[in-house]
N, C-alpha and C. Protein backbone atom coordinates (compact mmCIF):
# COMPACT_ATOMS: atom_id res chain seq x y z
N UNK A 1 21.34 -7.62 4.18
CA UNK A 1 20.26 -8.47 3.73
C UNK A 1 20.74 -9.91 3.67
N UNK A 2 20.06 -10.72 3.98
CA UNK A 2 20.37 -12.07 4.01
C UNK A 2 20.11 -12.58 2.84
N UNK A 3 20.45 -13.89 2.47
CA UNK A 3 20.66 -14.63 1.21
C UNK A 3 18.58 -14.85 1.08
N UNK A 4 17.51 -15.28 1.94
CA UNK A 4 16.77 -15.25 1.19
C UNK A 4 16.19 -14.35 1.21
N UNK A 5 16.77 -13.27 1.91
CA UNK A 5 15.52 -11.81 1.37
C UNK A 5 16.02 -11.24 0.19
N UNK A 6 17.29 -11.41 -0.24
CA UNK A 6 17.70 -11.57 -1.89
C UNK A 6 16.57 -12.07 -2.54
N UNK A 7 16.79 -13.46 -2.77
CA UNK A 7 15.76 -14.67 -3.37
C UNK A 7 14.37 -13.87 -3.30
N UNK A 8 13.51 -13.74 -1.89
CA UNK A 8 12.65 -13.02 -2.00
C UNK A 8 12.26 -11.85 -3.24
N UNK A 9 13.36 -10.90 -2.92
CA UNK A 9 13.35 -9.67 -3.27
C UNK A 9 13.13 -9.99 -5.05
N UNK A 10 14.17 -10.79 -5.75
CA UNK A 10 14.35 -11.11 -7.11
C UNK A 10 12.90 -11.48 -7.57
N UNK A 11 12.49 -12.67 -6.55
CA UNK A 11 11.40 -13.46 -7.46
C UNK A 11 9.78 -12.41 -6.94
N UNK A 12 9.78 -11.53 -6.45
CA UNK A 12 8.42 -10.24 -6.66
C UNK A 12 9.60 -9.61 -7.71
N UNK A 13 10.62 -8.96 -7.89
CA UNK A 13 11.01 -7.68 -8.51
C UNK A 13 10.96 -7.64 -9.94
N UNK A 14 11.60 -8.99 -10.53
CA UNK A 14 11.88 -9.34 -11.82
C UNK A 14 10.28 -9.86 -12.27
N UNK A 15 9.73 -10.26 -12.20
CA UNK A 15 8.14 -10.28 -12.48
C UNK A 15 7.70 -8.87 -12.49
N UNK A 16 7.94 -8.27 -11.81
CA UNK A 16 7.11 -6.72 -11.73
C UNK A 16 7.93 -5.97 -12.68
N UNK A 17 8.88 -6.14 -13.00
CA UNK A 17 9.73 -5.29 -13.96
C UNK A 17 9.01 -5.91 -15.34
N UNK A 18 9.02 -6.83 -15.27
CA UNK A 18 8.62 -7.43 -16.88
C UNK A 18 6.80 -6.76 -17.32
N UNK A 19 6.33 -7.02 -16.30
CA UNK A 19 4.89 -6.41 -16.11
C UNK A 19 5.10 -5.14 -16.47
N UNK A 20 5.46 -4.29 -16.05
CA UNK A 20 5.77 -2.92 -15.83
C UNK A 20 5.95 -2.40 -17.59
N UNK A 21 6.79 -3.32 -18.15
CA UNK A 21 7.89 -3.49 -19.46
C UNK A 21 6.72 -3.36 -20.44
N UNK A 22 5.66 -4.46 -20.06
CA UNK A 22 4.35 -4.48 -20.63
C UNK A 22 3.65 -3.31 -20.85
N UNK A 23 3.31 -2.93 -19.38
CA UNK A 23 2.46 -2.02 -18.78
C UNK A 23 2.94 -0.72 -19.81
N UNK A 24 3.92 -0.69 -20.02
CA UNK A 24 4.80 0.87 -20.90
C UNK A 24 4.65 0.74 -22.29
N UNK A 25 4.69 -0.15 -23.02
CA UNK A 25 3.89 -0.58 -23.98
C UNK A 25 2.71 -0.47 -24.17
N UNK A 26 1.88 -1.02 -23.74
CA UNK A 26 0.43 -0.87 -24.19
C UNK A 26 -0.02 0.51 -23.94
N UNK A 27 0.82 1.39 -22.86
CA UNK A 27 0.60 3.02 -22.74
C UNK A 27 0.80 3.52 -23.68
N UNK A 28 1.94 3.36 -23.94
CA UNK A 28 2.55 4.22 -24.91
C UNK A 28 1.76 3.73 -26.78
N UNK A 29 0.93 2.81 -26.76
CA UNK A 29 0.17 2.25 -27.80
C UNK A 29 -1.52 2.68 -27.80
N UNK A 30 -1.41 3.06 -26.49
CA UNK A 30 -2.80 3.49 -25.81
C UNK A 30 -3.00 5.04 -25.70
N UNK A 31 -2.06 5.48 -24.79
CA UNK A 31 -1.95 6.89 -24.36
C UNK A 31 -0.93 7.82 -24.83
N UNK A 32 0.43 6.97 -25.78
CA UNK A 32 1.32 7.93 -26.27
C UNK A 32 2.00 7.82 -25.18
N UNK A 33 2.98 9.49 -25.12
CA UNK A 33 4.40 9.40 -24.53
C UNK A 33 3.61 9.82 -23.12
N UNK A 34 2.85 10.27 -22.86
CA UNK A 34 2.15 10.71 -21.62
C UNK A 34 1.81 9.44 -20.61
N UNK A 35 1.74 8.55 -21.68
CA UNK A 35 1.21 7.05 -20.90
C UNK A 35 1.92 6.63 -20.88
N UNK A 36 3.13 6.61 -21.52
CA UNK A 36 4.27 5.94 -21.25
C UNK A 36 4.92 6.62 -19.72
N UNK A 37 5.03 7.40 -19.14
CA UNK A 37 5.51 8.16 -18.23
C UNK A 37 4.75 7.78 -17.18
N UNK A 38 3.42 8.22 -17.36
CA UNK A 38 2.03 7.84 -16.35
C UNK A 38 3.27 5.91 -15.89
N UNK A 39 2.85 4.93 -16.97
CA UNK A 39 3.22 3.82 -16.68
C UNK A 39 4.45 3.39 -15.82
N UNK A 40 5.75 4.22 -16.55
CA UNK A 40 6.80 4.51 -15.94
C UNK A 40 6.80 4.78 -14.31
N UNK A 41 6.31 5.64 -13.96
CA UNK A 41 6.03 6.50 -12.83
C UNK A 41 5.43 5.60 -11.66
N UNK A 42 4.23 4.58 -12.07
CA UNK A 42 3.36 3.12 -11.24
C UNK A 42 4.45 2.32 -10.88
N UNK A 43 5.42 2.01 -12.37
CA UNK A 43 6.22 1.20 -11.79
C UNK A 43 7.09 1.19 -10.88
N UNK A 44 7.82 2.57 -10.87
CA UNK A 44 8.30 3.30 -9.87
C UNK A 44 8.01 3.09 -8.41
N UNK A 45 7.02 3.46 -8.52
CA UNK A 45 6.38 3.65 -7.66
C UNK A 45 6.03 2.12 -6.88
N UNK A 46 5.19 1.66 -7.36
CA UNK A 46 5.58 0.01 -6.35
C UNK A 46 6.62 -0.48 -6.66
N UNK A 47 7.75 -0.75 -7.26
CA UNK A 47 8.90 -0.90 -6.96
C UNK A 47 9.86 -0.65 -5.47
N UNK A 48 10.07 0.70 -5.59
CA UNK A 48 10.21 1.60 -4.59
C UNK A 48 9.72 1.13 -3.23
N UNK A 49 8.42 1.38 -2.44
CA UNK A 49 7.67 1.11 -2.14
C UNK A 49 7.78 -0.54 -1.59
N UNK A 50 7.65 -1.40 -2.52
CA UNK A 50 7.76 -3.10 -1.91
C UNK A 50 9.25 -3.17 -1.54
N UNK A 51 10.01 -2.68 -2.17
CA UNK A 51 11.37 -3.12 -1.73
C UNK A 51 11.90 -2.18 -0.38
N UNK A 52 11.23 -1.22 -0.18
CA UNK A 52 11.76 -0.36 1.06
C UNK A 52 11.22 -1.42 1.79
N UNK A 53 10.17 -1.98 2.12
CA UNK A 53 9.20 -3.00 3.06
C UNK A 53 10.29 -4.00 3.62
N UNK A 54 10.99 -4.39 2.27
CA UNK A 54 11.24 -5.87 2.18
C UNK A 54 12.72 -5.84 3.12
N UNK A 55 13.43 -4.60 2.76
CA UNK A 55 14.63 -3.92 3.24
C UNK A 55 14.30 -3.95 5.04
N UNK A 56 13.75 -3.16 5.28
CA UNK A 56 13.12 -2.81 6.63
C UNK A 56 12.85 -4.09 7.45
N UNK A 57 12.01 -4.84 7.17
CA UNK A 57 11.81 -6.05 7.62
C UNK A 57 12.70 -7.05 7.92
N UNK A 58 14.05 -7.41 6.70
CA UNK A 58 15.28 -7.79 6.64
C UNK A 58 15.84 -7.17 7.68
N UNK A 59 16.12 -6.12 8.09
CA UNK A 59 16.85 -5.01 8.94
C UNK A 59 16.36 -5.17 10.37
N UNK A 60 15.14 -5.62 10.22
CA UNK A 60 13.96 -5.75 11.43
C UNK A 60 14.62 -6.97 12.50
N UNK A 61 14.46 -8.20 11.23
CA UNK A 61 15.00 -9.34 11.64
C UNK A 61 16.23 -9.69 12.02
N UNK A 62 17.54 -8.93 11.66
CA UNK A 62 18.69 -9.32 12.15
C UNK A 62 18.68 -8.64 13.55
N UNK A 63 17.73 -7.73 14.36
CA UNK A 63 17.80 -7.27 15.29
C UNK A 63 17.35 -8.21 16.38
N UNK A 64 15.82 -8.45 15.96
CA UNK A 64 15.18 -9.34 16.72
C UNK A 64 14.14 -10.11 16.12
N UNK A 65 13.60 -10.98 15.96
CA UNK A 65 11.92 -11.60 15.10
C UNK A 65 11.27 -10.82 15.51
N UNK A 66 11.23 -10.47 16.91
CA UNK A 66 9.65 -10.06 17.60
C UNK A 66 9.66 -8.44 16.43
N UNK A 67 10.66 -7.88 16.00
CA UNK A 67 10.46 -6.67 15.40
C UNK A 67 10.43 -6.43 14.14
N UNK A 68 9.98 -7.81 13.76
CA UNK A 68 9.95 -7.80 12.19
C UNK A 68 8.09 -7.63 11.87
N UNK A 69 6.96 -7.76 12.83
CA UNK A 69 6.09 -7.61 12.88
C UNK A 69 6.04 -5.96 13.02
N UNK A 70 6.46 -5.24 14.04
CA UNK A 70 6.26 -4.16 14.20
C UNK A 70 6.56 -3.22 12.88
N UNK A 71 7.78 -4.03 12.23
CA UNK A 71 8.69 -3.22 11.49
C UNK A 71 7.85 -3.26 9.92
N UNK A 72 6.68 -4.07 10.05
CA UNK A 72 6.09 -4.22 8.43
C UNK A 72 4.92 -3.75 8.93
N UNK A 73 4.01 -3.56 10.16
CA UNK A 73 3.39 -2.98 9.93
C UNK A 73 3.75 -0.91 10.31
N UNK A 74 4.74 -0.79 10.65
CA UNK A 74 5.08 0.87 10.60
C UNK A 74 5.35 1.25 9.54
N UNK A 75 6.06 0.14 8.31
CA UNK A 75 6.18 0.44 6.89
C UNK A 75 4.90 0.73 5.96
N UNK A 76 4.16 -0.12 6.63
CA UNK A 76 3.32 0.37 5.88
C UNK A 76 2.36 1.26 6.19
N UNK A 77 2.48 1.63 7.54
CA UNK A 77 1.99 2.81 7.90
C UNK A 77 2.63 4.15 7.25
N UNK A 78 3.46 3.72 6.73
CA UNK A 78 4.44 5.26 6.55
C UNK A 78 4.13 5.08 4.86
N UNK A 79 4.32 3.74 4.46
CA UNK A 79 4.04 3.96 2.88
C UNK A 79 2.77 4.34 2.82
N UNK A 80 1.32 3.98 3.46
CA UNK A 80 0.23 4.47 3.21
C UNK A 80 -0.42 6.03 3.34
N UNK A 81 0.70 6.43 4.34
CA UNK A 81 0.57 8.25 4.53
C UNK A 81 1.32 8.74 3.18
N UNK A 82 2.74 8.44 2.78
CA UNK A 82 3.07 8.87 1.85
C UNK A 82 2.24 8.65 0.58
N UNK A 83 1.95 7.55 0.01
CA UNK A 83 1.00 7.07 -1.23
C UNK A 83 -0.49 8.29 -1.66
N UNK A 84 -0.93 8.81 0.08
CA UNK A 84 -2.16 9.68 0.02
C UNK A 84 -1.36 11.06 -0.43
N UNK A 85 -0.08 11.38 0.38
CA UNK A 85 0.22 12.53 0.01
C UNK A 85 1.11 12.65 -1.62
N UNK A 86 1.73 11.46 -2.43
CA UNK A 86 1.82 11.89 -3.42
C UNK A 86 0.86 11.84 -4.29
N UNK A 87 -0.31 10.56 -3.64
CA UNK A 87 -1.84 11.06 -5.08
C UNK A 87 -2.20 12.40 -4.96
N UNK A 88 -2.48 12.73 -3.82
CA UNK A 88 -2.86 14.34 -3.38
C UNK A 88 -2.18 15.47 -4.20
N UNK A 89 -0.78 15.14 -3.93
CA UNK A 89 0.17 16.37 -4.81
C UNK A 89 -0.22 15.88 -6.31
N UNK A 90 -0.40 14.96 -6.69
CA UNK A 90 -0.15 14.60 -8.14
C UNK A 90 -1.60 14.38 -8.82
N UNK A 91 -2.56 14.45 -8.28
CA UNK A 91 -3.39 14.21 -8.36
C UNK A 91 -4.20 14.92 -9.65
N UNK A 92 -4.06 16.12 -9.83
CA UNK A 92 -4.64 16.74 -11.30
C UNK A 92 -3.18 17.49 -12.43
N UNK A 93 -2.10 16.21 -11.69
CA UNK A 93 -1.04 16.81 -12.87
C UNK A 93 -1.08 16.43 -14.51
N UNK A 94 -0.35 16.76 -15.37
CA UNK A 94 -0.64 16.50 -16.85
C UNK A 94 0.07 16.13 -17.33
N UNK A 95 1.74 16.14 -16.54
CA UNK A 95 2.84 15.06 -16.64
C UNK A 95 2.80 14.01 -17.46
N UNK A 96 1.54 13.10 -16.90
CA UNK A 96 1.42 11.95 -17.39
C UNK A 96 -0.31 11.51 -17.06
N UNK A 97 -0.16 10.13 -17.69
CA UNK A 97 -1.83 9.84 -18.22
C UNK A 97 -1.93 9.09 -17.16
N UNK A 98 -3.36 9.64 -15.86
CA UNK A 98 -3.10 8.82 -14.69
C UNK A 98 -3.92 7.73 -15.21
N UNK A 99 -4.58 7.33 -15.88
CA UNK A 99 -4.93 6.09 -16.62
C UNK A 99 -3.67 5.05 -16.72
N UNK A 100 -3.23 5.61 -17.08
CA UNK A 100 -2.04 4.40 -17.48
C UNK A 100 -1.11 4.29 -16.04
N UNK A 101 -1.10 5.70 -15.16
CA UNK A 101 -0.35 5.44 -13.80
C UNK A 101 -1.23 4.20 -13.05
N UNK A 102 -2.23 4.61 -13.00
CA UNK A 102 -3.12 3.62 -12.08
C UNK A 102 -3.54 2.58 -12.47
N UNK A 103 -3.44 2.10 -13.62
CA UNK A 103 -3.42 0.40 -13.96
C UNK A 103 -2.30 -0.13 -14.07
N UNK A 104 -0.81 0.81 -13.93
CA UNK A 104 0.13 0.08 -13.89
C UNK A 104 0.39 0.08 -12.35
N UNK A 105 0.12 0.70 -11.59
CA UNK A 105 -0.06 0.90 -10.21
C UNK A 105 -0.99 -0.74 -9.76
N UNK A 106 -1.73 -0.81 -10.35
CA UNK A 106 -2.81 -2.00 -9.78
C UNK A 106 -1.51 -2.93 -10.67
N UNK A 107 -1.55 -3.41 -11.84
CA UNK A 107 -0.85 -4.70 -12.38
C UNK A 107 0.26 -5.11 -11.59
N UNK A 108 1.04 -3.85 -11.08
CA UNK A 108 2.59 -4.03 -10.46
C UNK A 108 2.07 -4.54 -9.29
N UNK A 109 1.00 -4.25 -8.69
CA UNK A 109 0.87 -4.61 -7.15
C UNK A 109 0.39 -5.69 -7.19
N UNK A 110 -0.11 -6.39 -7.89
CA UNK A 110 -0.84 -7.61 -7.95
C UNK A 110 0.51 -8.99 -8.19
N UNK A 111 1.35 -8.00 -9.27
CA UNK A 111 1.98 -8.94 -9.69
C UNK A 111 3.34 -9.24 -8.52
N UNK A 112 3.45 -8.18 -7.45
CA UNK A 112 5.03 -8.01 -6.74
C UNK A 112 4.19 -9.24 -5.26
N UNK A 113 2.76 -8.64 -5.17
CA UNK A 113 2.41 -9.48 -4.11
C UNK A 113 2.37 -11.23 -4.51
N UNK A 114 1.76 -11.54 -5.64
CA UNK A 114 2.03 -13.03 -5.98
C UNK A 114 3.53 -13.36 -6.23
N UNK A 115 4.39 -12.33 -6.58
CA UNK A 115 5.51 -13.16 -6.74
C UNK A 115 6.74 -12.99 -5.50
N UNK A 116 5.79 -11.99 -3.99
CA UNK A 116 6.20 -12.28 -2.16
C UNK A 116 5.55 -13.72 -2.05
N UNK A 117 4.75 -14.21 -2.89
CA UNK A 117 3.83 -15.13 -2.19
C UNK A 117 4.41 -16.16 -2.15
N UNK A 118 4.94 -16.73 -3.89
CA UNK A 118 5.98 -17.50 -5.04
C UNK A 118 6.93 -17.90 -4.14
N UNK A 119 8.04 -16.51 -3.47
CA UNK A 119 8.92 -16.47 -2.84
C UNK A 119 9.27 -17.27 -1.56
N UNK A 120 8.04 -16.82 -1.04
CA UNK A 120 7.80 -17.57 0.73
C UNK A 120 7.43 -19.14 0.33
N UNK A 121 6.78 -19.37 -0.78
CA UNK A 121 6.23 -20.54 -0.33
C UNK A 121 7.46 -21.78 -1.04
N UNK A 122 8.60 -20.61 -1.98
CA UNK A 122 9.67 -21.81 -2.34
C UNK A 122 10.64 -21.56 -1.24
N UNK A 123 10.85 -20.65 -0.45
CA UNK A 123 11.88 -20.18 0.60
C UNK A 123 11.96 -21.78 1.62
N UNK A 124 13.47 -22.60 1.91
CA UNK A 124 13.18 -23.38 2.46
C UNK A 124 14.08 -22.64 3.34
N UNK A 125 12.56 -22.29 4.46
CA UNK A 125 13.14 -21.11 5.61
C UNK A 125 12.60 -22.47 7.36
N UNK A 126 13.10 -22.39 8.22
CA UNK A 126 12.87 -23.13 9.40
C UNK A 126 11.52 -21.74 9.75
N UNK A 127 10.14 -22.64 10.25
CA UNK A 127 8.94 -21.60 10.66
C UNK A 127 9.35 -22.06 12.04
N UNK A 128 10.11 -22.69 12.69
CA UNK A 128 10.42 -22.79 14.37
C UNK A 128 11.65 -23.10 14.48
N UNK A 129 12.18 -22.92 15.90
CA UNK A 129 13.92 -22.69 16.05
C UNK A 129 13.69 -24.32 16.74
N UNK A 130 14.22 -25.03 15.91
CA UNK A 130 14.80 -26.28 16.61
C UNK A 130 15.34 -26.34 17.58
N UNK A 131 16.58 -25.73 17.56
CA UNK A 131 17.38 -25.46 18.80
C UNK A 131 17.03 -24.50 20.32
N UNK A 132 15.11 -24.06 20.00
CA UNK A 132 14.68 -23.00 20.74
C UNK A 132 15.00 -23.82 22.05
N UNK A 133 15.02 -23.67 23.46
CA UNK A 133 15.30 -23.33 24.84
C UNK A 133 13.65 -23.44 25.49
N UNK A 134 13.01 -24.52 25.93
CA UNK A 134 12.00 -24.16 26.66
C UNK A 134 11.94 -23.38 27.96
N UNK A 135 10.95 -22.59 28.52
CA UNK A 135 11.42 -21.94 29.66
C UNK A 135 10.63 -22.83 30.79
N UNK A 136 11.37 -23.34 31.71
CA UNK A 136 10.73 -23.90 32.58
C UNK A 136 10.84 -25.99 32.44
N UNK A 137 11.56 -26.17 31.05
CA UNK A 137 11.55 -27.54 31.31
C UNK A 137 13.33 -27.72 31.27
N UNK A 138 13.73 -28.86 31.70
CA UNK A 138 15.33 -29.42 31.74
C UNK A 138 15.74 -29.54 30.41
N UNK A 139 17.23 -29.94 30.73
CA UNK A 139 17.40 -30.49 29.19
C UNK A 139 17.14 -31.86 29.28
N UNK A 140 16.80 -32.66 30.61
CA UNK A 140 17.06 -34.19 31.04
C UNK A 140 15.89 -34.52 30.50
C-alpha cells in the first residue's frame, strides 16, 4: 500500500470507528446486549468491506491505472453478491437486533464514504502524469 492509500484508508476508518463507538451505545441504551452485537456486527461489516475495496484498488494500481477501474468495480461486484448472501443467511437470526445492525450499517456507510471523499479531496495526488510521453508528437 502506498503512503496515500494509508492517509486515505485512516481518514474514512477512524471516523467510522468513532461512529460505530456511538452506534454501540445508543444500541446497547436502545436494544440492550442484542443491539449492542446487532451494532457491533454493521460495523464490522462496512469496515471489512470498504477496506478490502481500498486494498484491491491500491494493489490494482501498482500494477497498472487502467486496472484500478476494473479492480473497484469487480470489488464491488463481489461485495454486492456477498452483502445479499450474508442478509439472506442472517436474515431472521436472533443473535442480534437487526434494528440496530441496519442503522449502524447505514451510519458507517455514510460516514466511511464522506470521510473517502475528505481523503481524496485533501490527497495532494498529480490527476495527470507530467512526465506522460505523447504518442505521435517529438520531444522538439
Amino acid at each position: 500500500m502506498q503512503a496515500n492509500d494509508v492517509r486515505l484508508l485512516k481518514s474514512a476508518a477512524l471516523p467510522t470507528l468513532a461512529v460505530g463507538a456511538v452506534a454501540t451505545v445508543v444500541a446497547v441504551l436502545v436494544a440492550g446486549g442484542k443491539g449492542a452485537i446487532g451494532a457491533v456486527a454493521g460495523v464490522a461489516l462496512v469496515a471489512v468491506f470498504f477496506s478490502i475495496s481500498v486494498v484491491v484498488v491500491s494493489y490494482a494500481a501498482r500494477i497498472s491505472p487502467q486496472m484500478m477501474a476494473a479492480a473497484a468495480m469487480i470489488s464491488y461486484l463481489v461485495k454486492v453478491v456477498v452483502i445479499m448472501v450474508v442478509l439472506n443467511t442472517f436474515g431472521d437470526t436472533t443473535a442480534w437486533n437487526s434494528t440496530a445492525f441496519a442503522w449502524s450499517v447505514v451510519g458507517c456507510t455514510i460516514v466511511w464514504t464522506a470521510g473517502e471523499v475528505r481523503g481524496f479531496v485533501k490527497t495532494k495526488m498529480l490527476y495527470v502524469d507530467p512526465e506522460a510521453k505523447v504518442p505521435g508528437q517529438s520531444d522538439s
